[in-house]
C-alpha atoms as a PDB file:
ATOM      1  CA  UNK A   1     -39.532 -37.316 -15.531  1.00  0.00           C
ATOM      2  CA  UNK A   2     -38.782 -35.885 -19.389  1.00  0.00           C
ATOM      3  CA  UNK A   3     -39.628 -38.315 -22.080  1.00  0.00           C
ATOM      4  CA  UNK A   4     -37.441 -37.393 -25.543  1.00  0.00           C
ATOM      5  CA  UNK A   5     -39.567 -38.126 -28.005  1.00  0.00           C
ATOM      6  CA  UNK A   6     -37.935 -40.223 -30.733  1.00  0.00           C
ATOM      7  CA  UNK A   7     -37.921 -38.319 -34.644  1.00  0.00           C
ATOM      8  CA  UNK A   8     -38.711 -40.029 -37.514  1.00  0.00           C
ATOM      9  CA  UNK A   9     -38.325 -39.189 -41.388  1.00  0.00           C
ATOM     10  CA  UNK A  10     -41.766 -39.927 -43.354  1.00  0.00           C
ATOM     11  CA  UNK A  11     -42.105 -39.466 -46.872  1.00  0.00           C
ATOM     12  CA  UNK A  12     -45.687 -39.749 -48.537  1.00  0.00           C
ATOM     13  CA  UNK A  13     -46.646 -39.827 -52.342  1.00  0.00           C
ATOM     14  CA  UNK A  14     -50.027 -37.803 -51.931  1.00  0.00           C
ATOM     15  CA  UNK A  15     -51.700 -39.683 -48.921  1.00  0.00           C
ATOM     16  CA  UNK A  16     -49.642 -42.941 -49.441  1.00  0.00           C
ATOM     17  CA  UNK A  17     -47.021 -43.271 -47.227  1.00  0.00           C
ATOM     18  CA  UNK A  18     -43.745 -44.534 -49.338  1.00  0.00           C
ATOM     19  CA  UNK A  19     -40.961 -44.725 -46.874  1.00  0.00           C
ATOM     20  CA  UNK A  20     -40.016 -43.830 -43.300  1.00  0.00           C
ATOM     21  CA  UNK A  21     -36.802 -43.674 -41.307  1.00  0.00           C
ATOM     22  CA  UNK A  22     -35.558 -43.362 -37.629  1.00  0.00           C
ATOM     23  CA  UNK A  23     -32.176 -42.565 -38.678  1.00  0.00           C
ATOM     24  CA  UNK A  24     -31.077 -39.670 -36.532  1.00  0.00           C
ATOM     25  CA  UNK A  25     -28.534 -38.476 -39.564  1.00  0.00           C
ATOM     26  CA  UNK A  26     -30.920 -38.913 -42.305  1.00  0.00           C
ATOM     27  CA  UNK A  27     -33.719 -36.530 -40.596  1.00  0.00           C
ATOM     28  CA  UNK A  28     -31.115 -34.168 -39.281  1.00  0.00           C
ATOM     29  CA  UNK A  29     -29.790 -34.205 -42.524  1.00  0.00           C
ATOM     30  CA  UNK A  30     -33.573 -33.377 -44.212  1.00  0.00           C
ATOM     31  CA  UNK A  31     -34.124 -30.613 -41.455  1.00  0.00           C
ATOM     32  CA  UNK A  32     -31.064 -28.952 -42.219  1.00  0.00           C
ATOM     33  CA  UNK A  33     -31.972 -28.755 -45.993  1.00  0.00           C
ATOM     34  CA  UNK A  34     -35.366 -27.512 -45.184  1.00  0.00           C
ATOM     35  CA  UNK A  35     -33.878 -24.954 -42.978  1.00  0.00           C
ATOM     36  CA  UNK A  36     -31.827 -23.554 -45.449  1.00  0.00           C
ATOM     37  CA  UNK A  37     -34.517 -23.528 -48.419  1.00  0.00           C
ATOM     38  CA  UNK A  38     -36.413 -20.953 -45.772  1.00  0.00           C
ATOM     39  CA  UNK A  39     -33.431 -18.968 -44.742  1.00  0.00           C
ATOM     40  CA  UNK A  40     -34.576 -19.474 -41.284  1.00  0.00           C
ATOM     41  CA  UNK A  41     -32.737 -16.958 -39.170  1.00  0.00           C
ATOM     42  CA  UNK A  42     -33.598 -18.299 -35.650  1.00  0.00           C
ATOM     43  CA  UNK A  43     -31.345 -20.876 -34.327  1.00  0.00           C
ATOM     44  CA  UNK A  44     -32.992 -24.158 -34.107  1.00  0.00           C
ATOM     45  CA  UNK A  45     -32.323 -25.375 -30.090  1.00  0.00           C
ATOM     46  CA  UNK A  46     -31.169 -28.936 -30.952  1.00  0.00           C
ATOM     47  CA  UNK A  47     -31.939 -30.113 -27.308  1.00  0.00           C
ATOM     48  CA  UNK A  48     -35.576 -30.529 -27.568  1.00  0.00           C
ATOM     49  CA  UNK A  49     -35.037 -32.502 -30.917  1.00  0.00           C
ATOM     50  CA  UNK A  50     -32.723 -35.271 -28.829  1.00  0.00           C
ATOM     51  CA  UNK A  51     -29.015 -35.471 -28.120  1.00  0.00           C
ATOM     52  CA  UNK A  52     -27.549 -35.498 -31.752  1.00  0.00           C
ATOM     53  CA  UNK A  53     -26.245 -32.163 -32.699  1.00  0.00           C
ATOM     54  CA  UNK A  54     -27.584 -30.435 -35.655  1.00  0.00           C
ATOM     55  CA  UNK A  55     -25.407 -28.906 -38.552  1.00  0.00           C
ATOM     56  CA  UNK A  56     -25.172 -25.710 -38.239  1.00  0.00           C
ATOM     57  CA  UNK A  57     -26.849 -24.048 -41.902  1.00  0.00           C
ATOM     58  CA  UNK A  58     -25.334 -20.846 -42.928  1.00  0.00           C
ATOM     59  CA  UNK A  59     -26.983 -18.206 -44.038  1.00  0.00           C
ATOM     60  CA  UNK A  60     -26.469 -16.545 -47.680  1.00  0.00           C
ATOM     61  CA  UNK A  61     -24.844 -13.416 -46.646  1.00  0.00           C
ATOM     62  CA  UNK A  62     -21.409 -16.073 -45.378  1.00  0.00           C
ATOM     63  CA  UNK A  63     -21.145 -17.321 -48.861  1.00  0.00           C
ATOM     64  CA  UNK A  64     -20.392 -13.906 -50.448  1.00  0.00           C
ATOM     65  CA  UNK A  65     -17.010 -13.604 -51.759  1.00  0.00           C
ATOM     66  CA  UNK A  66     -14.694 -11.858 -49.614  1.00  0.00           C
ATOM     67  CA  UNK A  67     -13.264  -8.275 -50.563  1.00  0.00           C
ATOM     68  CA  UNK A  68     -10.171  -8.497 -52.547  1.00  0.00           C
ATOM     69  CA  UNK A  69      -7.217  -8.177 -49.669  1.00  0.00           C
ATOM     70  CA  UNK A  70      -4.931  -4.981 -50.053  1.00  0.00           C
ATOM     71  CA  UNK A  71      -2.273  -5.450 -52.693  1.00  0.00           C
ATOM     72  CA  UNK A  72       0.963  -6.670 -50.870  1.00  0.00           C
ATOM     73  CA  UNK A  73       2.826  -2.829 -50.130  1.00  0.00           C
ATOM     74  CA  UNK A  74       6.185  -2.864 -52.605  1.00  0.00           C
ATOM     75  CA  UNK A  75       9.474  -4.272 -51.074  1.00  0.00           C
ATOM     76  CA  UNK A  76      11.656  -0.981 -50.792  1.00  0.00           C
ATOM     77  CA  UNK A  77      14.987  -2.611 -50.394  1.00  0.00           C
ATOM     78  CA  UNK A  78      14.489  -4.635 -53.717  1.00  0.00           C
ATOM     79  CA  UNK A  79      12.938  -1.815 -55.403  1.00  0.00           C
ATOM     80  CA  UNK A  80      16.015   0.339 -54.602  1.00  0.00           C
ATOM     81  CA  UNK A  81      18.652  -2.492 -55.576  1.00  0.00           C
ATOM     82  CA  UNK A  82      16.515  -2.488 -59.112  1.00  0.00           C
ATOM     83  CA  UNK A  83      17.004   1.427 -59.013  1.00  0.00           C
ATOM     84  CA  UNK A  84      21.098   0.937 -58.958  1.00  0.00           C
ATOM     85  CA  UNK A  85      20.909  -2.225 -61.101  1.00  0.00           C
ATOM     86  CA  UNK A  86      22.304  -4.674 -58.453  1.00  0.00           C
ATOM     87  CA  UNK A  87      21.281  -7.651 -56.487  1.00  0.00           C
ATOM     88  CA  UNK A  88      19.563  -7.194 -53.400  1.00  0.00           C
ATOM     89  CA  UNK A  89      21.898  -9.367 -51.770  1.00  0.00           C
ATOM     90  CA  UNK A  90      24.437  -7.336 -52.721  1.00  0.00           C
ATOM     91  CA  UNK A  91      22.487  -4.249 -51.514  1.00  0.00           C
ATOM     92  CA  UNK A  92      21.893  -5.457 -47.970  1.00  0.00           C
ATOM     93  CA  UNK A  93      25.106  -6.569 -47.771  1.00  0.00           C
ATOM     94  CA  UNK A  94      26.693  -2.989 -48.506  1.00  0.00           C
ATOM     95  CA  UNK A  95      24.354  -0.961 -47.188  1.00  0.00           C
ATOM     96  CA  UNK A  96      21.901  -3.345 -44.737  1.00  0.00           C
ATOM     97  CA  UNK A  97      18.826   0.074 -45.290  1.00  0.00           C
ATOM     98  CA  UNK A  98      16.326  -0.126 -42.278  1.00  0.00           C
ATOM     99  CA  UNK A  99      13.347   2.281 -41.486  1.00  0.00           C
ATOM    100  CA  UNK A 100      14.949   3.471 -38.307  1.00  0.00           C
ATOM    101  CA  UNK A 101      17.467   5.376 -37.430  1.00  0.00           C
ATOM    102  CA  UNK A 102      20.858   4.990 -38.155  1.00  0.00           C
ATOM    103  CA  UNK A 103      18.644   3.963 -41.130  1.00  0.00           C
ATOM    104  CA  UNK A 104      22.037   2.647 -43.134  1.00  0.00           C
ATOM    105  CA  UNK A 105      24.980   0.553 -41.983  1.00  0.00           C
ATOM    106  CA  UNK A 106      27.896   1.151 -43.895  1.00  0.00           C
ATOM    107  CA  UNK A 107      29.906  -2.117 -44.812  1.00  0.00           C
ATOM    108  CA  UNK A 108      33.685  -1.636 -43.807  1.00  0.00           C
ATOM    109  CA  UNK A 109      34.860  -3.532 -46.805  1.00  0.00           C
ATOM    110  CA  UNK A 110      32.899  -1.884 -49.374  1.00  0.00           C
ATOM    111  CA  UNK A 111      34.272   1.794 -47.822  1.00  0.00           C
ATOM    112  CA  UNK A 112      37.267   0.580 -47.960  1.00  0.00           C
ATOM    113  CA  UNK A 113      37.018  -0.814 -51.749  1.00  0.00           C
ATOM    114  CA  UNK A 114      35.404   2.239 -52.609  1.00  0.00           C
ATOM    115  CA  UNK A 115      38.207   4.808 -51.589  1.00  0.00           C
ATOM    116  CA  UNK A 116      40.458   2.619 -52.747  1.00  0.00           C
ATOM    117  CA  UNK A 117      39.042   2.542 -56.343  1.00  0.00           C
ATOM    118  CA  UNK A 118      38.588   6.043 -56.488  1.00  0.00           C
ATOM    119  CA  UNK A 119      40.360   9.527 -56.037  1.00  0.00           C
ATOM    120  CA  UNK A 120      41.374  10.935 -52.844  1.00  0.00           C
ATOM    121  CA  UNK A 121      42.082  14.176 -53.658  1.00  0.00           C
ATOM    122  CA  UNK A 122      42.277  16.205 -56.463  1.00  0.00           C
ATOM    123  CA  UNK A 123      38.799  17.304 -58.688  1.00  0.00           C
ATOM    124  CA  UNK A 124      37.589  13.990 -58.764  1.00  0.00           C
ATOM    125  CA  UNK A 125      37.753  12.769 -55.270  1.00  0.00           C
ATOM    126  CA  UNK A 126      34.091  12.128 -53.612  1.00  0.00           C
ATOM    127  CA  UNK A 127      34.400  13.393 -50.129  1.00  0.00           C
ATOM    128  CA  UNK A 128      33.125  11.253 -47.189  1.00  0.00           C
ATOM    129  CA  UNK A 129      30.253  13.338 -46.484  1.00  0.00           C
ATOM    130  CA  UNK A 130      29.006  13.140 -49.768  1.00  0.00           C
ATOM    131  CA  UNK A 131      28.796   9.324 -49.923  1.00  0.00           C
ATOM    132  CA  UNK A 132      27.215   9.214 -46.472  1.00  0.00           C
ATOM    133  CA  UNK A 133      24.890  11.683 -47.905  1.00  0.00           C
ATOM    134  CA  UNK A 134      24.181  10.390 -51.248  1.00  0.00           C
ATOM    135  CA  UNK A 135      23.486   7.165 -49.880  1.00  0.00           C
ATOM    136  CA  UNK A 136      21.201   8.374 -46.943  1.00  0.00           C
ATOM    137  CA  UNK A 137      19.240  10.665 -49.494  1.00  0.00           C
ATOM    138  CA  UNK A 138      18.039   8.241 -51.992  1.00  0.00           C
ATOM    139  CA  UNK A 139      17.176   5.300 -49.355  1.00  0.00           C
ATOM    140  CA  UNK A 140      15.290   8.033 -47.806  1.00  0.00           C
ATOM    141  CA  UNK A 141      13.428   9.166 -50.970  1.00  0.00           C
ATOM    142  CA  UNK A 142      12.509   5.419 -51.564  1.00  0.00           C
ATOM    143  CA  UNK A 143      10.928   4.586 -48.212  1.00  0.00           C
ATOM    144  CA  UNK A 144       9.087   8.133 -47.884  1.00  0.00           C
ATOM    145  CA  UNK A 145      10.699   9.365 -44.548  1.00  0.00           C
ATOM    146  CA  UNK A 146       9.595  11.668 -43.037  1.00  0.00           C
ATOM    147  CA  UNK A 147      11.772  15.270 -43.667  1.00  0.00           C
ATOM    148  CA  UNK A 148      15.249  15.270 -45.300  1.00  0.00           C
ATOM    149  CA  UNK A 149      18.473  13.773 -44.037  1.00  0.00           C
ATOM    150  CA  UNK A 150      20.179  16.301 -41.456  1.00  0.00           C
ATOM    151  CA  UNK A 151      24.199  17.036 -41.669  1.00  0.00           C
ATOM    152  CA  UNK A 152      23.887  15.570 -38.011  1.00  0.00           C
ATOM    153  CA  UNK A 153      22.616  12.664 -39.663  1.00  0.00           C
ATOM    154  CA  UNK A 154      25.166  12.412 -41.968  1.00  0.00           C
ATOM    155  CA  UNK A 155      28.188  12.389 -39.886  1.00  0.00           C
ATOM    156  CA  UNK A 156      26.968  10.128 -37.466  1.00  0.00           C
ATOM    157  CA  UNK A 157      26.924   7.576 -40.460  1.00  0.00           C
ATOM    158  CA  UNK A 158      30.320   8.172 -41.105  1.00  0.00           C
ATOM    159  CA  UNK A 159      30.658   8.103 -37.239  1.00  0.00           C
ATOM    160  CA  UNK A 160      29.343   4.157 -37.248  1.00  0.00           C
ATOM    161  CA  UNK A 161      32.316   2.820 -38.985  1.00  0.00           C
ATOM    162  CA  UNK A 162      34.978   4.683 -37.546  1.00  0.00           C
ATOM    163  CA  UNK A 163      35.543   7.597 -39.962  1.00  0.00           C
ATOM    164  CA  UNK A 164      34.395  11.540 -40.266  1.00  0.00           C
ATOM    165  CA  UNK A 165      34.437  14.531 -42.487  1.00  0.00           C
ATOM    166  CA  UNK A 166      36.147  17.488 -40.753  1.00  0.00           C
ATOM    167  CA  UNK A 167      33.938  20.074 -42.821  1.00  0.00           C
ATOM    168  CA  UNK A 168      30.734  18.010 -43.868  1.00  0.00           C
ATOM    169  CA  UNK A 169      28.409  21.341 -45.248  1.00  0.00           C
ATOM    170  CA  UNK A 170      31.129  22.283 -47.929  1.00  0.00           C
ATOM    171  CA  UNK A 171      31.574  18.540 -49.083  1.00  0.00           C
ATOM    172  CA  UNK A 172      27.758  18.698 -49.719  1.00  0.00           C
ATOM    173  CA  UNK A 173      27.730  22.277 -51.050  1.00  0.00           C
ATOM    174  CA  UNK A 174      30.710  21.186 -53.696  1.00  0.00           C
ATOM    175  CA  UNK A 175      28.672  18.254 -54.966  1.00  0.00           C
ATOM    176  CA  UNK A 176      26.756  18.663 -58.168  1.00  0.00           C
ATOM    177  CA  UNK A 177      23.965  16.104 -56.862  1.00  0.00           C
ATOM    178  CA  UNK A 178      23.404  17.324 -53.525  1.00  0.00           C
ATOM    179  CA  UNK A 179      21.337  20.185 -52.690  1.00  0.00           C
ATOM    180  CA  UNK A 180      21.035  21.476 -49.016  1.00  0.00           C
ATOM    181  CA  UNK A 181      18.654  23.152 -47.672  1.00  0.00           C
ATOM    182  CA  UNK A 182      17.433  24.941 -44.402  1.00  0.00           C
ATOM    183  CA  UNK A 183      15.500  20.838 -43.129  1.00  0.00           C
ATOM    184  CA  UNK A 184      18.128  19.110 -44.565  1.00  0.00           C
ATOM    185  CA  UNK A 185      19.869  17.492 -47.785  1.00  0.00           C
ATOM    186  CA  UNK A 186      17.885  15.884 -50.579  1.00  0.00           C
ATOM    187  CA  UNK A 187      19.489  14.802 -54.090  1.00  0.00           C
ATOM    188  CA  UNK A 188      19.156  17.305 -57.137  1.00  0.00           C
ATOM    189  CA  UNK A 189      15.765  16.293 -59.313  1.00  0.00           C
ATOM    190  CA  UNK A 190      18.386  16.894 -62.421  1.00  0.00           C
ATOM    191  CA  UNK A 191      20.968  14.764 -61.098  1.00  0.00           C
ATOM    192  CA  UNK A 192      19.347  11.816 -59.857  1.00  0.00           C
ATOM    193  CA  UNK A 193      21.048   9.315 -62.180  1.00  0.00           C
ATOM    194  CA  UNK A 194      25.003  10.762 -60.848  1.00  0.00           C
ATOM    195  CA  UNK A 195      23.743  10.130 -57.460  1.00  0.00           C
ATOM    196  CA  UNK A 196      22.525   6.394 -58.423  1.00  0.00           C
ATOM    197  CA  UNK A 197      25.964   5.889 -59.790  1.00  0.00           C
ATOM    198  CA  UNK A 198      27.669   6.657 -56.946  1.00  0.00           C
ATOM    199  CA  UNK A 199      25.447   3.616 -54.894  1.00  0.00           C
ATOM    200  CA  UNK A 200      25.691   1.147 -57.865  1.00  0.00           C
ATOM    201  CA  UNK A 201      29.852   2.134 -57.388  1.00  0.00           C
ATOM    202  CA  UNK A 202      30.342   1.588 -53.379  1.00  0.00           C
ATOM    203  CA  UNK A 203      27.298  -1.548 -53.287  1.00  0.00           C
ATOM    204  CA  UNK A 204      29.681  -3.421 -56.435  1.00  0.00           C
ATOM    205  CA  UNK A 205      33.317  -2.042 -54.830  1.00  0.00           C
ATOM    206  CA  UNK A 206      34.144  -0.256 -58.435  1.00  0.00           C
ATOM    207  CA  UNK A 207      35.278   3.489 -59.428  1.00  0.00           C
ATOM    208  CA  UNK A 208      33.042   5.438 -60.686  1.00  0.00           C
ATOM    209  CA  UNK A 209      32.072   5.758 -63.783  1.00  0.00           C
ATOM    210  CA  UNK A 210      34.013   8.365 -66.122  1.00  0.00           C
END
C-alpha cells in the first residue's frame, strides 16, 4: 500500500526555525517560485508531490514579445474609389470589382445614365467597348492581375447586361487612352487621368467632363 507523504513549508532564520505551514497552496506556490528562479527545464511530475496540481512555470523564451504581425494588405476596392474620387459605396454599387472572373458587374442603371448623359454618335461619343474596357483595365491594374484584359474579355462584359459592340478592336484602337496590344488592352501610361474620368463619370451617372 502507497503512503503520500504530506509537504510542509519550513522557513528557518539561520538554525531557528521561524514558521512552518501545511498549506498545500502556499508550498506549491514557494516551489513554483523556486522553479522559476532556476529555469528548471524538466517538468516537475506533480503526482509524487500529492494530488494538488502544480502551476505550470514558463520558461523565459514564452515571455518574448511576439514578431510584429504582417501589415493588414491595402483594401483595393477603396483604394480604387479614392483613385476616381468617389465613395466606395458608390463604387461597388456601379461597378461591384471582384478578383475573379467576370471580375466587374456592370450596374444597368448607371449604363443607362451614362449613355444617356453623353454622346451617341458623333466625335465625342464613347463607344461601348471602350467603357467595358476602360473600366476592366484600371480595376485590373489596381489588383495586379495577372496579364492584360482580352477583347474576349471585354465583350463578354458588355455581354452580362444585355448589350455588345459590333466591332470592339476599332472602338479600342480609336480611343486615345487605350492601347492594345498582342496579350491584351492596358490604359496609356500618358493618359491615365482621361481614363479615371471616364469611371468617376459612369460610377456618379454624369457626362464627361469637357
Amino acid at each position: 500500500m502507497s503512503v503520500t507523504a504530506e509537504l510542509k513549508v519550513k522557513l528557518f532564520a539561520g538554525e531557528t526555525l521561524v514558521a512552518e505551514s501545511e498549506d498545500q497552496l502556499l508550498w506549491s506556490q514557494a516551489l513554483a517560485a523556486i522553479q522559476a528562479a532556476e529555469t528548471m527545464t524538466t517538468p516537475v511530475d506533480a503526482s509524487t508531490l500529492g494530488t494538488q496540481q502544480l502551476p505550470v512555470v514558463q520558461q523565459e523564451s514564452d515571455f518574448q514579445e511576439a514578431p510584429a504581425t504582417a501589415v493588414v494588405a491595402e483594401d483595393d476596392v477603396s483604394d480604387f474609389a479614392n483613385d476616381l474620387g468617389v465613395e466606395r459605396q458608390q463604387l461597388e454599387g456601379a461597378l461591384d470589382p471582384t478578383k475573379e472572373s467576370p471580375y466587374i458587374h456592370l450596374d444597368i442603371k448607371c449604363w443607362e445614365a451614362f449613355k444617356s448623359n453623353n454622346p451617341s454618335k458623333g466625335r465625342n461619343a464613347i463607344a461601348n467597348s471602350v467603357i467595358a474596357a476602360t473600366i476592366l483595365c484600371l480595376w485590373w491594374k489596381k489588383v495586379g492581375l495577372d496579364g492584360r484584359p482580352s477583347v474576349r474579355t471585354i465583350t463578354k462584359l458588355l455581354s452580362n447586361i444585355g448589350t455588345e459592340d459590333k466591332n470592339p478592336g476599332r472602338g479600342i484602337t480609336n480611343c486615345s487612352w487605350l492601347q492594345q496590344r498582342t496579350d491584351g488592352v492596358h490604359i496609356n501610361p500618358a493618359e491615365v487621368s482621361k481614363a479615371e474620368a471616364l469611371v468617376t463619370a459612369f460610377v456618379l451617372k454624369t457626362a464627361l467632363p469637357k
